[in-house]
PDB file of N, CA and C in Angstrom:
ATOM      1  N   UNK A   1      86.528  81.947  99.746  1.00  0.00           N
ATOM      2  CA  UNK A   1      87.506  80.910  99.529  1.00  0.00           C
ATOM      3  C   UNK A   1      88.346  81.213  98.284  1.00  0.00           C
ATOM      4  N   UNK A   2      87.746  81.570  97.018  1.00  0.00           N
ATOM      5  CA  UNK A   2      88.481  82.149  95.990  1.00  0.00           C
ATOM      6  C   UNK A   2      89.239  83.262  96.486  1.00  0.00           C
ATOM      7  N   UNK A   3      88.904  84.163  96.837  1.00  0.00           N
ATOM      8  CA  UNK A   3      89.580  85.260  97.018  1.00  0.00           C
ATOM      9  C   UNK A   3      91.090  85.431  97.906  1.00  0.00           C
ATOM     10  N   UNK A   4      91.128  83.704  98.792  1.00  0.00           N
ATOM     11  CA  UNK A   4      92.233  83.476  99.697  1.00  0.00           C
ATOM     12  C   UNK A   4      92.733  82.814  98.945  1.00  0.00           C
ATOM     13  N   UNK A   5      92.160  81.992  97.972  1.00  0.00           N
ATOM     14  CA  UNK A   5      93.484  81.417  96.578  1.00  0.00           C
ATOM     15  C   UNK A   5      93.951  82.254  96.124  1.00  0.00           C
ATOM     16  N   UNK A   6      93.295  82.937  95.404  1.00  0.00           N
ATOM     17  CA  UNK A   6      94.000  84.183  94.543  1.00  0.00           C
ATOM     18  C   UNK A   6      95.015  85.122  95.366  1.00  0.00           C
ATOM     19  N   UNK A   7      95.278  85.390  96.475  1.00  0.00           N
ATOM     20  CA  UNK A   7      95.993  85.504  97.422  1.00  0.00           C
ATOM     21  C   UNK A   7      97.290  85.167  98.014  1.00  0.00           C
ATOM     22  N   UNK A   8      96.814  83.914  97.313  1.00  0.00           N
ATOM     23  CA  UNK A   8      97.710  82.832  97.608  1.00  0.00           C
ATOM     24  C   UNK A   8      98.756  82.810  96.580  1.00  0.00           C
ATOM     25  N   UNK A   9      98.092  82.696  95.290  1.00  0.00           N
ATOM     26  CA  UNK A   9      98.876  83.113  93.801  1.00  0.00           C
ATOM     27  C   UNK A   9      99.585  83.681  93.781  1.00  0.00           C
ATOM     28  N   UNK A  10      99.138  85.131  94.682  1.00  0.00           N
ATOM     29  CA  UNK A  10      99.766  86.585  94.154  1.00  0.00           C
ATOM     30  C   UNK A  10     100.900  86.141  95.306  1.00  0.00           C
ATOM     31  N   UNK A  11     100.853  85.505  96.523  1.00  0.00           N
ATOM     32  CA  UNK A  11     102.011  85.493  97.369  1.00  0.00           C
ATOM     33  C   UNK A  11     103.017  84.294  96.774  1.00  0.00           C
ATOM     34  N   UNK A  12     102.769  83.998  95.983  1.00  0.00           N
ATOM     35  CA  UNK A  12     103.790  82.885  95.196  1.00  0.00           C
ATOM     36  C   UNK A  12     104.398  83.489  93.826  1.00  0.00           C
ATOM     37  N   UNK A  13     104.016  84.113  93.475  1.00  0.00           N
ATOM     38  CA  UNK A  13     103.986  85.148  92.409  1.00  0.00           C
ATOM     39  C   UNK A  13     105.089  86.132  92.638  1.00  0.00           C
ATOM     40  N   UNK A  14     104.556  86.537  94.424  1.00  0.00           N
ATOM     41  CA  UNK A  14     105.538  87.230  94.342  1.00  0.00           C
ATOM     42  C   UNK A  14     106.900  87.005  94.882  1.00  0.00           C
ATOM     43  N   UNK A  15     106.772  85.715  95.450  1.00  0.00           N
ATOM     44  CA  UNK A  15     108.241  84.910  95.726  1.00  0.00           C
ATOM     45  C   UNK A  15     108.943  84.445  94.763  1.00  0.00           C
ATOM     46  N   UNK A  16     108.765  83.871  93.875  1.00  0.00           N
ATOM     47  CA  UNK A  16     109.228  83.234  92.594  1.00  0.00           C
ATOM     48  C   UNK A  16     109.888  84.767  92.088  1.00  0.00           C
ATOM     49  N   UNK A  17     109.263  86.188  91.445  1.00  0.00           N
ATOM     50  CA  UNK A  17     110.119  86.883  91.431  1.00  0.00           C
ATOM     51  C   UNK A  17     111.205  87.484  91.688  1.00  0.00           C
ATOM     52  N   UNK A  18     111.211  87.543  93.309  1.00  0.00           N
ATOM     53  CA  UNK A  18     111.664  87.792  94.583  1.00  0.00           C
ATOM     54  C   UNK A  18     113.303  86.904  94.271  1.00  0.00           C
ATOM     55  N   UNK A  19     112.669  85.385  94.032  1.00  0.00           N
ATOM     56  CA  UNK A  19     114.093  84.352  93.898  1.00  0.00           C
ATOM     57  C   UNK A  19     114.615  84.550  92.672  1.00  0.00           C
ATOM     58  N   UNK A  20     113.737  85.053  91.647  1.00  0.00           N
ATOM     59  CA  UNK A  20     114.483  85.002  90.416  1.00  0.00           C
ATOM     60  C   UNK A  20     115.813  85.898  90.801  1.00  0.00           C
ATOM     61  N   UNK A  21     114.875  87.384  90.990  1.00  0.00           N
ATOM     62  CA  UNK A  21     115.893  88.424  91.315  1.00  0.00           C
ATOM     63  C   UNK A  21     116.436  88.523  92.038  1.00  0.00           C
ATOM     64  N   UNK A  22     116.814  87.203  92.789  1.00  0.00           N
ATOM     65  CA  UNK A  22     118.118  86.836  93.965  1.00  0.00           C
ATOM     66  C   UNK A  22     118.948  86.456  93.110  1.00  0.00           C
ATOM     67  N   UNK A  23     118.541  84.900  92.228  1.00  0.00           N
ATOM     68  CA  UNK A  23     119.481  84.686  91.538  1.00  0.00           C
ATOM     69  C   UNK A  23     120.175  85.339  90.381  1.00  0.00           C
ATOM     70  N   UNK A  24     120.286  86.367  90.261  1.00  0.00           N
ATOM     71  CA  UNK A  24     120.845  87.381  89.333  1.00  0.00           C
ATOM     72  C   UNK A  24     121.903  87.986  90.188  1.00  0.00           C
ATOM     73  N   UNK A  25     121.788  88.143  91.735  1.00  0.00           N
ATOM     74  CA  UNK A  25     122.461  88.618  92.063  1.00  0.00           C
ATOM     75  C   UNK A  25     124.125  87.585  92.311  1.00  0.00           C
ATOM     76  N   UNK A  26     124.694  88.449  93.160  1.00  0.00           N
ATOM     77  CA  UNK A  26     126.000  87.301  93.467  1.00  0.00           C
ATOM     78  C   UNK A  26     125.679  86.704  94.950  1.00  0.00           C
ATOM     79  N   UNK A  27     126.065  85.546  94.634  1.00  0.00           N
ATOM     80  CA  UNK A  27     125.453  84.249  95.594  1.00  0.00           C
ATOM     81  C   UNK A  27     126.548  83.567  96.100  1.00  0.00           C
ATOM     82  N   UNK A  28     127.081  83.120  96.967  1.00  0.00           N
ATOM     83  CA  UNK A  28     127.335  81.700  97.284  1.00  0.00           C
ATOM     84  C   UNK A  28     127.068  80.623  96.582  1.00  0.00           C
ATOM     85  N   UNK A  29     127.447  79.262  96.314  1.00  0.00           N
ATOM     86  CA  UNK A  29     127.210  77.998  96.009  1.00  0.00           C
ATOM     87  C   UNK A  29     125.907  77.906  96.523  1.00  0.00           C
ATOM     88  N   UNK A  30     126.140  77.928  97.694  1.00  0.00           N
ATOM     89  CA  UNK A  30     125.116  77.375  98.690  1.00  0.00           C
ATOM     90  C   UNK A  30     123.859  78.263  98.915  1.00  0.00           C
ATOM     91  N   UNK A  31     123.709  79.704  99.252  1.00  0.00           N
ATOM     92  CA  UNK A  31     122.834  80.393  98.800  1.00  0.00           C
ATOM     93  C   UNK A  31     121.776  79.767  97.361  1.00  0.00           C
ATOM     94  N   UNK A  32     122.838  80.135  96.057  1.00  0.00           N
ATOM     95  CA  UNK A  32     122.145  79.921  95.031  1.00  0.00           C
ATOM     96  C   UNK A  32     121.229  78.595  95.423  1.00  0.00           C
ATOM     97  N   UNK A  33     122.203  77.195  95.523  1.00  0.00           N
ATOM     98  CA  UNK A  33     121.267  76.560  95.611  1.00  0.00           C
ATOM     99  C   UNK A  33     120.087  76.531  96.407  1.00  0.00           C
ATOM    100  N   UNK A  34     120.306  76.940  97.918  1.00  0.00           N
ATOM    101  CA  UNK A  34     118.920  76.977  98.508  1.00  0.00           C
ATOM    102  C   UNK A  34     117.483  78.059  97.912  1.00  0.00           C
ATOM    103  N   UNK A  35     118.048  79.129  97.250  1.00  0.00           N
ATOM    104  CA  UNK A  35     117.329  79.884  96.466  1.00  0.00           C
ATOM    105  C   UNK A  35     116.753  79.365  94.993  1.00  0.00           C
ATOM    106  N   UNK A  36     117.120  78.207  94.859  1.00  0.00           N
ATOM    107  CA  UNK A  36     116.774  77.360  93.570  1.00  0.00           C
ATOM    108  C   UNK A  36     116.395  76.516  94.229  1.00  0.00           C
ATOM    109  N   UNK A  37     116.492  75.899  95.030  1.00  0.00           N
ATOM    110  CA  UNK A  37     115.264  74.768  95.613  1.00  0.00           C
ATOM    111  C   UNK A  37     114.027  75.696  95.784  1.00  0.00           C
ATOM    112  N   UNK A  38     114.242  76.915  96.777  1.00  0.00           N
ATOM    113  CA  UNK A  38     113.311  77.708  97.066  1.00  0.00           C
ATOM    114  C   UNK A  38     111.993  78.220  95.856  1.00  0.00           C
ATOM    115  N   UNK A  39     112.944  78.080  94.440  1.00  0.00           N
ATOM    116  CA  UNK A  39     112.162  78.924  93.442  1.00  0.00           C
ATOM    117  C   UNK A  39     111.426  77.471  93.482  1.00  0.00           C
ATOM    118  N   UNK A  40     112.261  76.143  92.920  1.00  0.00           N
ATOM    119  CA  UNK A  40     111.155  75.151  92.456  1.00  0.00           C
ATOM    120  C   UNK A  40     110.067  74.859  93.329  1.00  0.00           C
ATOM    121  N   UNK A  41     110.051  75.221  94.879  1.00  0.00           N
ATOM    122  CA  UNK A  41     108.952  74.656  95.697  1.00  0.00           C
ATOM    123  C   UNK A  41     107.804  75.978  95.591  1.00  0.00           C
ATOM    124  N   UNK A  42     108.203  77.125  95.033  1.00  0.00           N
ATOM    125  CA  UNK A  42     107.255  78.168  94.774  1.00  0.00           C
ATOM    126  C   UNK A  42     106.398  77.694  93.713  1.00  0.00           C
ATOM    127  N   UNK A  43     107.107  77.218  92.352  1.00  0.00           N
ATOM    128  CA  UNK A  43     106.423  76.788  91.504  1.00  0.00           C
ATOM    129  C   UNK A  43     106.269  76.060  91.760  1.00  0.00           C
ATOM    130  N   UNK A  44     106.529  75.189  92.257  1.00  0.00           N
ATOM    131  CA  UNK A  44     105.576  73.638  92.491  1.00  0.00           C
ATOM    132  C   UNK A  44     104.102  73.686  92.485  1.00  0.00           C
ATOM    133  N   UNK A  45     104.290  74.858  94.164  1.00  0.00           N
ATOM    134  CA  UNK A  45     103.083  75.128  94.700  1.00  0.00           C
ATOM    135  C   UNK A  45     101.863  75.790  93.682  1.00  0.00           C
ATOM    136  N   UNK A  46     102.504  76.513  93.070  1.00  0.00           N
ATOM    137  CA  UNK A  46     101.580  78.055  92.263  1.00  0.00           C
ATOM    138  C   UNK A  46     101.220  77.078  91.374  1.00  0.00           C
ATOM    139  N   UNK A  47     101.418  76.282  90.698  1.00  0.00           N
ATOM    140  CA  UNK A  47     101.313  75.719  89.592  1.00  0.00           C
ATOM    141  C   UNK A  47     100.434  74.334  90.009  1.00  0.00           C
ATOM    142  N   UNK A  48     100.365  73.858  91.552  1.00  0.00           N
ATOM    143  CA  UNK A  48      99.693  72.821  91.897  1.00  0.00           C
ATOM    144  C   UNK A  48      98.507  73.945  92.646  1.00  0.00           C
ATOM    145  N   UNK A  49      98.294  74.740  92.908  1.00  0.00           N
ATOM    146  CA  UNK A  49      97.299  76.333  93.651  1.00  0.00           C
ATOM    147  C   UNK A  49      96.315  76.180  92.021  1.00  0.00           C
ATOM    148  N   UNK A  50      97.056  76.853  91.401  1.00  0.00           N
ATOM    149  CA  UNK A  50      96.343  77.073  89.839  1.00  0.00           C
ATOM    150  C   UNK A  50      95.421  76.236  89.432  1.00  0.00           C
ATOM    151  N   UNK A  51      95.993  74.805  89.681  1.00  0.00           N
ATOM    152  CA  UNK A  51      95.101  73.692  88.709  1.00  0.00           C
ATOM    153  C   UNK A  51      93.944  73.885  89.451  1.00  0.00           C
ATOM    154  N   UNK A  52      93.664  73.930  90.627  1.00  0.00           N
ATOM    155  CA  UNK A  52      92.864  73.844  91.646  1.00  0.00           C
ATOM    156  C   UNK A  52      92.138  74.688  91.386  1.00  0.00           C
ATOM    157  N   UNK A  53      92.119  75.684  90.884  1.00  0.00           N
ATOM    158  CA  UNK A  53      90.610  77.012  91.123  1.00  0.00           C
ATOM    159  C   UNK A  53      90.093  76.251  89.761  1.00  0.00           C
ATOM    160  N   UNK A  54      88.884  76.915  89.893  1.00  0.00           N
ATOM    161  CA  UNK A  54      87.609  76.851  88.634  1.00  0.00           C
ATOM    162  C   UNK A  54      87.910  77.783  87.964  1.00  0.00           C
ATOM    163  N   UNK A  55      87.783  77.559  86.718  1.00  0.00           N
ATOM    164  CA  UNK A  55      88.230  78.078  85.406  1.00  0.00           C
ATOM    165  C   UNK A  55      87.258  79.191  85.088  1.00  0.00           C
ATOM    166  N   UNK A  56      87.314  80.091  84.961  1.00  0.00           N
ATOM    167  CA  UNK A  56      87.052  81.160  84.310  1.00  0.00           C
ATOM    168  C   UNK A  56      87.318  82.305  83.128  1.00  0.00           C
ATOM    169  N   UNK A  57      86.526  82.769  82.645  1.00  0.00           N
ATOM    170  CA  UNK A  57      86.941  83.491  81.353  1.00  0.00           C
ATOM    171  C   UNK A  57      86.674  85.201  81.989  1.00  0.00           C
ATOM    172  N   UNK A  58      87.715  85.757  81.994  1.00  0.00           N
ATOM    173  CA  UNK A  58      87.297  87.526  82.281  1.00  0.00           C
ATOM    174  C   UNK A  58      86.316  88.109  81.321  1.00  0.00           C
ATOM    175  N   UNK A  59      85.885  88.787  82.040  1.00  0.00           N
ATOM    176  CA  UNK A  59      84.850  89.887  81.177  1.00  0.00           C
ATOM    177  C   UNK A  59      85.504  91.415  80.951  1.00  0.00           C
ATOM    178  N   UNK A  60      84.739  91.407  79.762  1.00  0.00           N
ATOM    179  CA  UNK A  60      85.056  93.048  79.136  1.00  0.00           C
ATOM    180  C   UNK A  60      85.873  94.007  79.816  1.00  0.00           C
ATOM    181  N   UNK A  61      87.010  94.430  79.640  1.00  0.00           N
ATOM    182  CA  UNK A  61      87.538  95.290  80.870  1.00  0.00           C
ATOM    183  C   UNK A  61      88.412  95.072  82.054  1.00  0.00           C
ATOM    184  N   UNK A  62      88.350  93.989  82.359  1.00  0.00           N
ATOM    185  CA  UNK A  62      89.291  92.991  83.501  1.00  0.00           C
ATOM    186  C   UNK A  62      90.267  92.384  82.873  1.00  0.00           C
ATOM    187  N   UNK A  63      91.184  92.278  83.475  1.00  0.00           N
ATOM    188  CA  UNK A  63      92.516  91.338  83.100  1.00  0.00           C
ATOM    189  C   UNK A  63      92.272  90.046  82.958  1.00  0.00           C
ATOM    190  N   UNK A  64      92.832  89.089  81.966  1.00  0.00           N
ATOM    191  CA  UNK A  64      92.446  87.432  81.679  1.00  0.00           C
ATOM    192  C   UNK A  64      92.624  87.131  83.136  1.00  0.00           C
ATOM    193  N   UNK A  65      91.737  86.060  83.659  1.00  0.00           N
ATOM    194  CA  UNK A  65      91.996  85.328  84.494  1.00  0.00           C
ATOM    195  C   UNK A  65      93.086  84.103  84.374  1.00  0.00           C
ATOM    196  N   UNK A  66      92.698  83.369  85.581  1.00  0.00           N
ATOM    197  CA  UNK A  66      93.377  82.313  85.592  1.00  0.00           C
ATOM    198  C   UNK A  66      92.707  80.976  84.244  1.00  0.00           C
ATOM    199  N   UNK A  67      93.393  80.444  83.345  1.00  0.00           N
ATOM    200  CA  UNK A  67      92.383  79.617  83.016  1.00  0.00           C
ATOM    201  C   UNK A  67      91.547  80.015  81.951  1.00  0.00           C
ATOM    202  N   UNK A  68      91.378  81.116  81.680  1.00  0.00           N
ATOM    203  CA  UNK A  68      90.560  82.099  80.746  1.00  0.00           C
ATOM    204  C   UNK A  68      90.669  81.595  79.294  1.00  0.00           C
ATOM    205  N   UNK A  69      89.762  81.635  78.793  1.00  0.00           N
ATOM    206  CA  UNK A  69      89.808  81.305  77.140  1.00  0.00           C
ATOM    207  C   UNK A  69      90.997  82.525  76.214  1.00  0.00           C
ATOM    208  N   UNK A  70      91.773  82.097  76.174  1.00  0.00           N
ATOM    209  CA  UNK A  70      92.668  82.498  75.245  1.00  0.00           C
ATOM    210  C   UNK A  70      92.857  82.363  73.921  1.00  0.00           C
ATOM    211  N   UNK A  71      93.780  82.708  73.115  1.00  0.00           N
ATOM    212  CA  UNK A  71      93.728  82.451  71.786  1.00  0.00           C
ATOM    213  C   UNK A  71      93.961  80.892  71.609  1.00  0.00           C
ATOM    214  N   UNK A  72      94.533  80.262  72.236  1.00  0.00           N
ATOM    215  CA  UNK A  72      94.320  78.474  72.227  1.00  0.00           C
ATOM    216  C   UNK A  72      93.214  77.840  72.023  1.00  0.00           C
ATOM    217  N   UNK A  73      92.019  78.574  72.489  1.00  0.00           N
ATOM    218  CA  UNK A  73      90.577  78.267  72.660  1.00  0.00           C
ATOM    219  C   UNK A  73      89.936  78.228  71.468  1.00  0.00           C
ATOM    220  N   UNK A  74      90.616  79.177  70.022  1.00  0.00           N
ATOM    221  CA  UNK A  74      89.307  79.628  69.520  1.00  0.00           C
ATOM    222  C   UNK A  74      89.212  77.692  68.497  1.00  0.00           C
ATOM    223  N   UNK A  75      88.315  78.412  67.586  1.00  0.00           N
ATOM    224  CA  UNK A  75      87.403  76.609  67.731  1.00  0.00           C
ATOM    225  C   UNK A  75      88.306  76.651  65.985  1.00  0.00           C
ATOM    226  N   UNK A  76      88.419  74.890  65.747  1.00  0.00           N
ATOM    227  CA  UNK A  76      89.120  74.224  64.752  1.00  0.00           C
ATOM    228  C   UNK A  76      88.701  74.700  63.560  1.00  0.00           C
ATOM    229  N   UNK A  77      89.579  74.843  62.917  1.00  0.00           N
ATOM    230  CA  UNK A  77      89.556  75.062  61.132  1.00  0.00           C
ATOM    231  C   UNK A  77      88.479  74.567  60.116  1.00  0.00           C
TER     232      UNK A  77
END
């Protein structure tokens, strides 16, 4: 089940790029905008996908996860 979220990420991940680097290009009115609705319902999604998995911290060697203790984490003064 994780492994079809994370899946899921990477296919939103890679749409949201996909639209960015549309909108750079030359567009129509109408293009752009449907390609800017398009980006916000990518993020909508990825960003409502995300909250949803269980939080994890990567280990030694692996890329941060989703959620991962970051420098935000470390503990108060």
């Amino acid at each position: 089940m994780i492994d079809q979220q994370l899946a899921r990420l990477r296919t939103h991940r890679s749409n949201i790029r996909r639209y960015r680097n549309l909108l750079k290009t030359s567009l129509t009115e109408l293009e752009r905008q449907f390609v800017q609705k398009r980006l916000t319902e990518e993020q909508s999604s990825l960003e409502s996908l995300a909250t949803s998995l269980p939080l994890r911290t990567s280990k030694a060697g692996e890329p941060p996860g989703l959620g991962g203790a970051g420098p935000a984490s470390s503990p108060p003064a």
